[in-house]
Protein backbone atom coordinates (compact mmCIF):
# COMPACT_ATOMS: atom_id res chain seq x y z
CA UNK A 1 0.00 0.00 0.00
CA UNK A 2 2.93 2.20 0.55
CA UNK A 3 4.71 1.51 -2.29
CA UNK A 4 1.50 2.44 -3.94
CA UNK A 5 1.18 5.46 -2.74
CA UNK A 6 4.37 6.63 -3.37
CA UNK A 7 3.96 6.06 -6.83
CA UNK A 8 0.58 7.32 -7.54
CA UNK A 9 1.93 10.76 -5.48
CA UNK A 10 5.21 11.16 -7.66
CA UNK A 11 2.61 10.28 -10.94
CA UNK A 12 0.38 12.84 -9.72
CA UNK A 13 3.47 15.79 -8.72
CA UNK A 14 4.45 15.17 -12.52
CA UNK A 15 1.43 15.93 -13.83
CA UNK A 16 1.22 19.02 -12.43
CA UNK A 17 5.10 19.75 -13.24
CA UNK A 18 4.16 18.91 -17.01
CA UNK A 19 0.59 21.28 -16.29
CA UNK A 20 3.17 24.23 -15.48
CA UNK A 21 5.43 23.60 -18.05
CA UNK A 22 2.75 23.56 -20.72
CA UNK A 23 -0.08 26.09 -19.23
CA UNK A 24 1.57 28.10 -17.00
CA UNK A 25 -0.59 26.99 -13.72
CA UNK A 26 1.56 27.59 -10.55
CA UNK A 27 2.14 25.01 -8.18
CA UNK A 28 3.72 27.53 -5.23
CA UNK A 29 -0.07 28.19 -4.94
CA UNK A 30 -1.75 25.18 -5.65
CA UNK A 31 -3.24 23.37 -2.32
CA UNK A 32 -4.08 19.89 -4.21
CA UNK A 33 0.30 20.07 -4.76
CA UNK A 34 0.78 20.78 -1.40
CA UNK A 35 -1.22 17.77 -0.66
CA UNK A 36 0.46 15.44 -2.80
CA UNK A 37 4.02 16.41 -1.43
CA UNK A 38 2.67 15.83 2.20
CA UNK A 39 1.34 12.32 0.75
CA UNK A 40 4.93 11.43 -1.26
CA UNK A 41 7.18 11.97 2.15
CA UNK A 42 5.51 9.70 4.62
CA UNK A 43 4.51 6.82 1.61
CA UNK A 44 8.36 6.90 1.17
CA UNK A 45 9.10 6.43 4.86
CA UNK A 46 6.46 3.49 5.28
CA UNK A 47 7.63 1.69 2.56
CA UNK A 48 11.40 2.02 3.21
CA UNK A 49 10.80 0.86 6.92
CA UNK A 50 8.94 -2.31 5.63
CA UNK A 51 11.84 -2.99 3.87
CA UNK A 52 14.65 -2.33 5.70
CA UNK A 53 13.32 -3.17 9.13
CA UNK A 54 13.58 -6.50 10.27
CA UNK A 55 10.05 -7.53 11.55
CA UNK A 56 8.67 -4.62 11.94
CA UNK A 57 4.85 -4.39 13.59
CA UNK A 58 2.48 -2.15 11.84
CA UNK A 59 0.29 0.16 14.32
CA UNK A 60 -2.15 2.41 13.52
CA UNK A 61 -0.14 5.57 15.15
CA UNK A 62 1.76 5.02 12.01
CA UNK A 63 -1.14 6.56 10.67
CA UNK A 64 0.11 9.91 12.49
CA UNK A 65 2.77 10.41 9.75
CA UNK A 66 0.07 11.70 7.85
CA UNK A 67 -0.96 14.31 10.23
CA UNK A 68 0.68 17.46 7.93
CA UNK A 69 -1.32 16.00 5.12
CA UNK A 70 -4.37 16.55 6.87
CA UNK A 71 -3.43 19.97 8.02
CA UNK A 72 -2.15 20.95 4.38
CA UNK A 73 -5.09 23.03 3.46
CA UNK A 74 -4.31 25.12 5.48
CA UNK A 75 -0.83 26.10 4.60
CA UNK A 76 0.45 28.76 2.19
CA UNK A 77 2.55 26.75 -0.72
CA UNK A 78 5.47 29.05 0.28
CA UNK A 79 5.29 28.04 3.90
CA UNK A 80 4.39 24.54 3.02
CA UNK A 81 6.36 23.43 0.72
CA UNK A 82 9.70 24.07 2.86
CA UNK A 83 8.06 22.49 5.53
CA UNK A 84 7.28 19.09 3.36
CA UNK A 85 10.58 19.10 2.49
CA UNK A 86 12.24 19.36 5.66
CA UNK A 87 9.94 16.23 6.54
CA UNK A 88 11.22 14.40 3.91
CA UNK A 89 15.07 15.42 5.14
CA UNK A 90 13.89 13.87 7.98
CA UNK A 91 13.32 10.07 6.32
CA UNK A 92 15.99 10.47 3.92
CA UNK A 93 18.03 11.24 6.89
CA UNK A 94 16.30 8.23 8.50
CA UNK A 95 17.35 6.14 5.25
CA UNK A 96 21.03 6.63 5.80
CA UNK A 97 21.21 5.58 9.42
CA UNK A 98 19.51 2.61 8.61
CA UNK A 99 21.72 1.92 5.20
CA UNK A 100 24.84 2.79 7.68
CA UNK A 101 23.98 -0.11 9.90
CA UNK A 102 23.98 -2.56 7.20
CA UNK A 103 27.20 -1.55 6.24
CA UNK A 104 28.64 -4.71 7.92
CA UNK A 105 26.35 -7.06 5.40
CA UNK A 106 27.50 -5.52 2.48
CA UNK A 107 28.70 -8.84 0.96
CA UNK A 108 24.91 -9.88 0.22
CA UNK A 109 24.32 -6.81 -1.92
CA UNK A 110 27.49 -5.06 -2.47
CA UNK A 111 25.96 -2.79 -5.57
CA UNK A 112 22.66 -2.64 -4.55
CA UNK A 113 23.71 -0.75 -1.11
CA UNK A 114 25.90 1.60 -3.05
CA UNK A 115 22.59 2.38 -4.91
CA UNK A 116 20.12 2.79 -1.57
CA UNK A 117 23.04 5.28 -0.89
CA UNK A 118 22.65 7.10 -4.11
CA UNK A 119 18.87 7.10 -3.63
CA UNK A 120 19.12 8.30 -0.36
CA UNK A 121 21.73 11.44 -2.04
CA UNK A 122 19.06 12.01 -4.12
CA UNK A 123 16.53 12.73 -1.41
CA UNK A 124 18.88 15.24 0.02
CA UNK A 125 19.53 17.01 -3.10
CA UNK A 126 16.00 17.27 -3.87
CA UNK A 127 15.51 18.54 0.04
CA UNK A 128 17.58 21.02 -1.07
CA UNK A 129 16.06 22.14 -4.04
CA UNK A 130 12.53 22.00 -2.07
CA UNK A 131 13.74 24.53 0.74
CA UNK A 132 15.45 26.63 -1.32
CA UNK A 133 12.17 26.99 -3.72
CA UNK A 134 10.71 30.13 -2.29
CA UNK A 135 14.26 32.18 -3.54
CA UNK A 136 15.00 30.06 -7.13
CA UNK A 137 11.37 30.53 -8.54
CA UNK A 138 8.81 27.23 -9.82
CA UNK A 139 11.08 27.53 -13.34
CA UNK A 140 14.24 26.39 -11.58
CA UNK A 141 12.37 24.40 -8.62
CA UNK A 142 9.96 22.96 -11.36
CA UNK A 143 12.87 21.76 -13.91
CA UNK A 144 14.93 20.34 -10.79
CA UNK A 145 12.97 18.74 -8.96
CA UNK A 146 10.74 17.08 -12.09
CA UNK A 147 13.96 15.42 -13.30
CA UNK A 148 15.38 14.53 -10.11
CA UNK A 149 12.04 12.53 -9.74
CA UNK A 150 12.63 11.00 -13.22
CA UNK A 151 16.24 10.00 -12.71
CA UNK A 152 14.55 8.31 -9.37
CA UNK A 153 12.07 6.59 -10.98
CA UNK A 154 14.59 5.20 -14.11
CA UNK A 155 17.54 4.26 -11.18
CA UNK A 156 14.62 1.90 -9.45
CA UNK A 157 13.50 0.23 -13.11
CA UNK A 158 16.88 -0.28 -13.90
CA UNK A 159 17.74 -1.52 -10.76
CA UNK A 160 14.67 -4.07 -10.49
CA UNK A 161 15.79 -5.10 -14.45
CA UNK A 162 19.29 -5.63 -13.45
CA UNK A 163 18.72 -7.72 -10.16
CA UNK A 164 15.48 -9.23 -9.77
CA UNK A 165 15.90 -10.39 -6.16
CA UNK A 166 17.13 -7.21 -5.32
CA UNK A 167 14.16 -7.39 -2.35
CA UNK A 168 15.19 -10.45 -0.88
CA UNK A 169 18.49 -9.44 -0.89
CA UNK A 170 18.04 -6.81 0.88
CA UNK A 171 15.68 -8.55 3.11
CA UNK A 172 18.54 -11.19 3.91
CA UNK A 173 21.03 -8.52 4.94
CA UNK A 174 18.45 -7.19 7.14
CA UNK A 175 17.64 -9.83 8.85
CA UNK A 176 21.79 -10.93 9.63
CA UNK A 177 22.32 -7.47 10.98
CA UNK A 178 20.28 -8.63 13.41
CA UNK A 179 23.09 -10.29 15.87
CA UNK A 180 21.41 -11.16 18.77
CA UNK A 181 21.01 -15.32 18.26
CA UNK A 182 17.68 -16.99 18.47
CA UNK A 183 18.96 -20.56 18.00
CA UNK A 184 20.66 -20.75 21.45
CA UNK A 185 17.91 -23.23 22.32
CA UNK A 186 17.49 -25.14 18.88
CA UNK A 187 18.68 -28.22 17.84
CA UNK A 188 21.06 -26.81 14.81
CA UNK A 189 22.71 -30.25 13.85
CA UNK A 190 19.05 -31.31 13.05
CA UNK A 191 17.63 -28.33 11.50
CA UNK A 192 20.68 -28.56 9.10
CA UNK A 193 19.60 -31.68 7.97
CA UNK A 194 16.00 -30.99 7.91
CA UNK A 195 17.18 -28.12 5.53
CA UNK A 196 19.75 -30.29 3.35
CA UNK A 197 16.55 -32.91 2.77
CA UNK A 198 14.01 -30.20 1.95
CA UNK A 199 16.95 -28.95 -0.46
CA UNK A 200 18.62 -31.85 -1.72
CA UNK A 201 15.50 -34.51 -1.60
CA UNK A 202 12.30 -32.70 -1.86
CA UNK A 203 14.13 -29.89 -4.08
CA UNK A 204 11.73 -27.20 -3.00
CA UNK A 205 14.09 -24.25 -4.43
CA UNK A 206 11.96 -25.91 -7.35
CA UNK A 207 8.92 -23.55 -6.39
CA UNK A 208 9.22 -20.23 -7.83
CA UNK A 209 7.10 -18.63 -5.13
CA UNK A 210 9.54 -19.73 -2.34
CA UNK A 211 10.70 -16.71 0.40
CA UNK A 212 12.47 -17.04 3.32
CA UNK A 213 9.40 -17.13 5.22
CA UNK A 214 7.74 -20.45 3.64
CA UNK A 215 11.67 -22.25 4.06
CA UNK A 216 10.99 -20.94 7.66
CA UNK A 217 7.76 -23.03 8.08
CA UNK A 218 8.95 -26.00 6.76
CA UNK A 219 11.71 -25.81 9.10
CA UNK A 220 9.24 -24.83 11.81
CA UNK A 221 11.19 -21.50 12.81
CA UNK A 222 10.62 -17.68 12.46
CA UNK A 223 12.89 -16.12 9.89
CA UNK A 224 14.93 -14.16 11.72
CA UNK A 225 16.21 -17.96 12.96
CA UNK A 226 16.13 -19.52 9.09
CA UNK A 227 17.86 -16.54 8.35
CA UNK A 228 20.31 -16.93 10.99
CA UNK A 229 20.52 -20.86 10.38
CA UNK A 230 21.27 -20.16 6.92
CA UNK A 231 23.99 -17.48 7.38
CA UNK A 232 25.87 -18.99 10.42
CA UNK A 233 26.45 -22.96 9.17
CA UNK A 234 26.49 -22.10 4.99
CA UNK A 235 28.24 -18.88 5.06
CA UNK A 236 25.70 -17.44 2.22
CA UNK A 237 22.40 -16.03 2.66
CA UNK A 238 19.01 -17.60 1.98
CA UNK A 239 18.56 -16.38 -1.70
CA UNK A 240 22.20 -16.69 -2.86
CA UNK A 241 21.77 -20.23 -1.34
CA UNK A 242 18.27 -20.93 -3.40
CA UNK A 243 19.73 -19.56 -6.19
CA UNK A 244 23.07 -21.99 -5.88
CA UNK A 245 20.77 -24.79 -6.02
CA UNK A 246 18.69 -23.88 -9.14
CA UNK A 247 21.78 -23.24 -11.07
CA UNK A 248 23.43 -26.00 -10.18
CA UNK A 249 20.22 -28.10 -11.19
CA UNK A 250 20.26 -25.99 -14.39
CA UNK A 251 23.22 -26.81 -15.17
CA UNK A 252 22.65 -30.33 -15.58
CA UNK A 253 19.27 -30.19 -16.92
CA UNK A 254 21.13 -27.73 -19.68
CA UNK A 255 23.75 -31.11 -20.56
CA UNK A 256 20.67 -33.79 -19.78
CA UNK A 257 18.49 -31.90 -22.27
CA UNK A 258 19.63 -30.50 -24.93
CA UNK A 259 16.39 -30.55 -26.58
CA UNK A 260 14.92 -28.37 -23.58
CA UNK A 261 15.47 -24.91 -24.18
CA UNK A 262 16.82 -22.48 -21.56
CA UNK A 263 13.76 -20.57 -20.60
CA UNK A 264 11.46 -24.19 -19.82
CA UNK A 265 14.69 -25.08 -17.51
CA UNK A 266 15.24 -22.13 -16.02
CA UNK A 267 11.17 -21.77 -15.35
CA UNK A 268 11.43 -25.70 -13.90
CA UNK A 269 14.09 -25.19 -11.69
CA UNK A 270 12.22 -22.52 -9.55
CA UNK A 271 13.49 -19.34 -11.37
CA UNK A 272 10.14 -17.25 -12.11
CA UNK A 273 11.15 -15.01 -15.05
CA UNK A 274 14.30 -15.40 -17.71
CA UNK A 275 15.66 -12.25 -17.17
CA UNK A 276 15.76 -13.69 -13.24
CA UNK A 277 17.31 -17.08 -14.71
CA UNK A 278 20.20 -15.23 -16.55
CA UNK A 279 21.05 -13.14 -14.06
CA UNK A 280 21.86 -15.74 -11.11
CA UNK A 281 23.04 -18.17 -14.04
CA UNK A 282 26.00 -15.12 -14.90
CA UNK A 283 26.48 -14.68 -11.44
CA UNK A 284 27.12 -17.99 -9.99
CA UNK A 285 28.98 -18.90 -13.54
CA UNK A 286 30.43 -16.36 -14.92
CA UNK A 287 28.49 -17.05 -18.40
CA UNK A 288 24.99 -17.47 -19.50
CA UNK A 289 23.10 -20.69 -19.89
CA UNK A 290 23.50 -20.53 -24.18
CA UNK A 291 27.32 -19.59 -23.55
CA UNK A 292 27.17 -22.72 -20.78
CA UNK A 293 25.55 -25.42 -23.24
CA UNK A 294 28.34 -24.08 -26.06
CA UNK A 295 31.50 -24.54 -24.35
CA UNK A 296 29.72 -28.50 -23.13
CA UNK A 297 29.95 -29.05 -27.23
CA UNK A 298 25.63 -28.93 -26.85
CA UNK A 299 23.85 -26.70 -29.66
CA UNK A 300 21.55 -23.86 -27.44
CA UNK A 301 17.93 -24.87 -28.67
């Protein structure tokens, strides 16, 4: 719902960039803008915390982040607009401490936390731009700010293109910054092998919809302790290890098979898209599954 949000309010602020640029209608004066920007900050904030906090508990005072929202009407767009910027400082500012604290997990998504740092640049930059707008004008605040919002918006789709599990990646790093154990009273010897059978025997990295917290279920734990499990006795985190398994399955499936073509093997090892299937494949092998079947002496179907 967040995420939605966010989206429909950065939508809805470049419409009424593009209704400046092409009518003339000021924004510095328009209460349904003020709105939206009061909407934008706290959608961001919700959705980041779901993301980067570990188990977090939604509670309806969350509901008070929308309190300036509510009060918007009331506010002048030159007075307001600072003031939803400042806000937004405020997560963005938020963003980094929490991106700081991961710093020590940075081996589960090395790139993707150098671009939550960029993202979280961007927010200051365009906090800057948004408290400075009552002295540079709507041309200059209009032309920044609308293209800082479009660089935003192309960084995430390339991002999301480029590494399809970016989310539980994230979501894995997460949850080992969390060092407290919770498996000081578990039998660990036996939950490994619970895990290698449900891997190795039932092959259930063969079900595209898998997550960390169906693995958890199976293994009859929360999954802070899968996580944990996974990251303390393999050395890898839970979607690096899923995706070890489906390429290594792939992989002989791709020599097995050579009738099979790449996408029905990647799709029946557990990988849900191809662009998803690639990617790991490159990762884990260096080359892609056409390049793989090629150097075996197998013609790519």
């Amino acid at each position: 719902m967040a995420c939605t949000s966010m989206l429909i309010a950065l939508a809805l602020l470049q419409w009424h960039h593009w209704q400046w640029i092409a009518l003339g209608e000021s924004i510095f004066n328009n209460a349904a803008y003020l709105a939206i920007l009061f909407l934008a900050a706290p959608s961001f904030y919700l959705f980041s915390r779901e993301l980067l906090q570990f188990n977090t508990r939604n509670h309806p005072l969350l509901l008070l982040h929308f309190i300036p929202l509510i009060i918007s009407p009331w506010l002048s767009g030159v007075i307001g607009i600072p003031i939803a910027f400042s806000i937004g400082c405020g997560y963005a500012l938020w963003l980094c401490l929490i991106i700081f604290k991961l710093r020590g997990q940075r081996q589960y998504f090395s790139l993707e936390f150098v671009t939550f740092a960029a993202f979280a640049a961007i927010a200051l930059f365009i906090l800057l731009i948004g408290l400075l707008a009552p002295w540079v004008g709507e041309f200059w605040f209009v032309i920044a700010y609308s293209n800082l919002i479009g660089l935003a918006l192309l960084a995430m789709l390339y991002l999301q293109l480029r590494f399809p599990d970016i989310t539980q990646k994230t979501c894995d790093a997460v949850a080992a910054s969390y060092a407290a154990s919770t498996l000081k009273n578990a039998d660990c010897d036996a939950l490994i092998g619970q895990l290698k059978r449900l891997l190795l025997e039932q092959k259930i990295y063969r079900d595209e919809n898998l997550n960390l917290s169906t693995l958890a279920d199976n293994l009859a734990l929360s999954s802070h302790q899968t996580s944990e499990l996974i990251n303390t006795h393999f050395g890898q985190s839970f979607s690096r290890l899923i995706r070890e398994h489906r390429v290594h399955e792939a992989k002989q499936q791709l020599v097995n098979e050579p009738k099979a073509s790449v996408l029905s093997i990647g799709l029946a090892v557990g990988f849900s898209t191809q662009s998803n299937f690639y990617s790991a494949f490159r990762e884990l092998t260096g080359e892609t599954p056409g390049q793989f079947r090629k150097r075996m002496g197998i013609a790519d179907t």
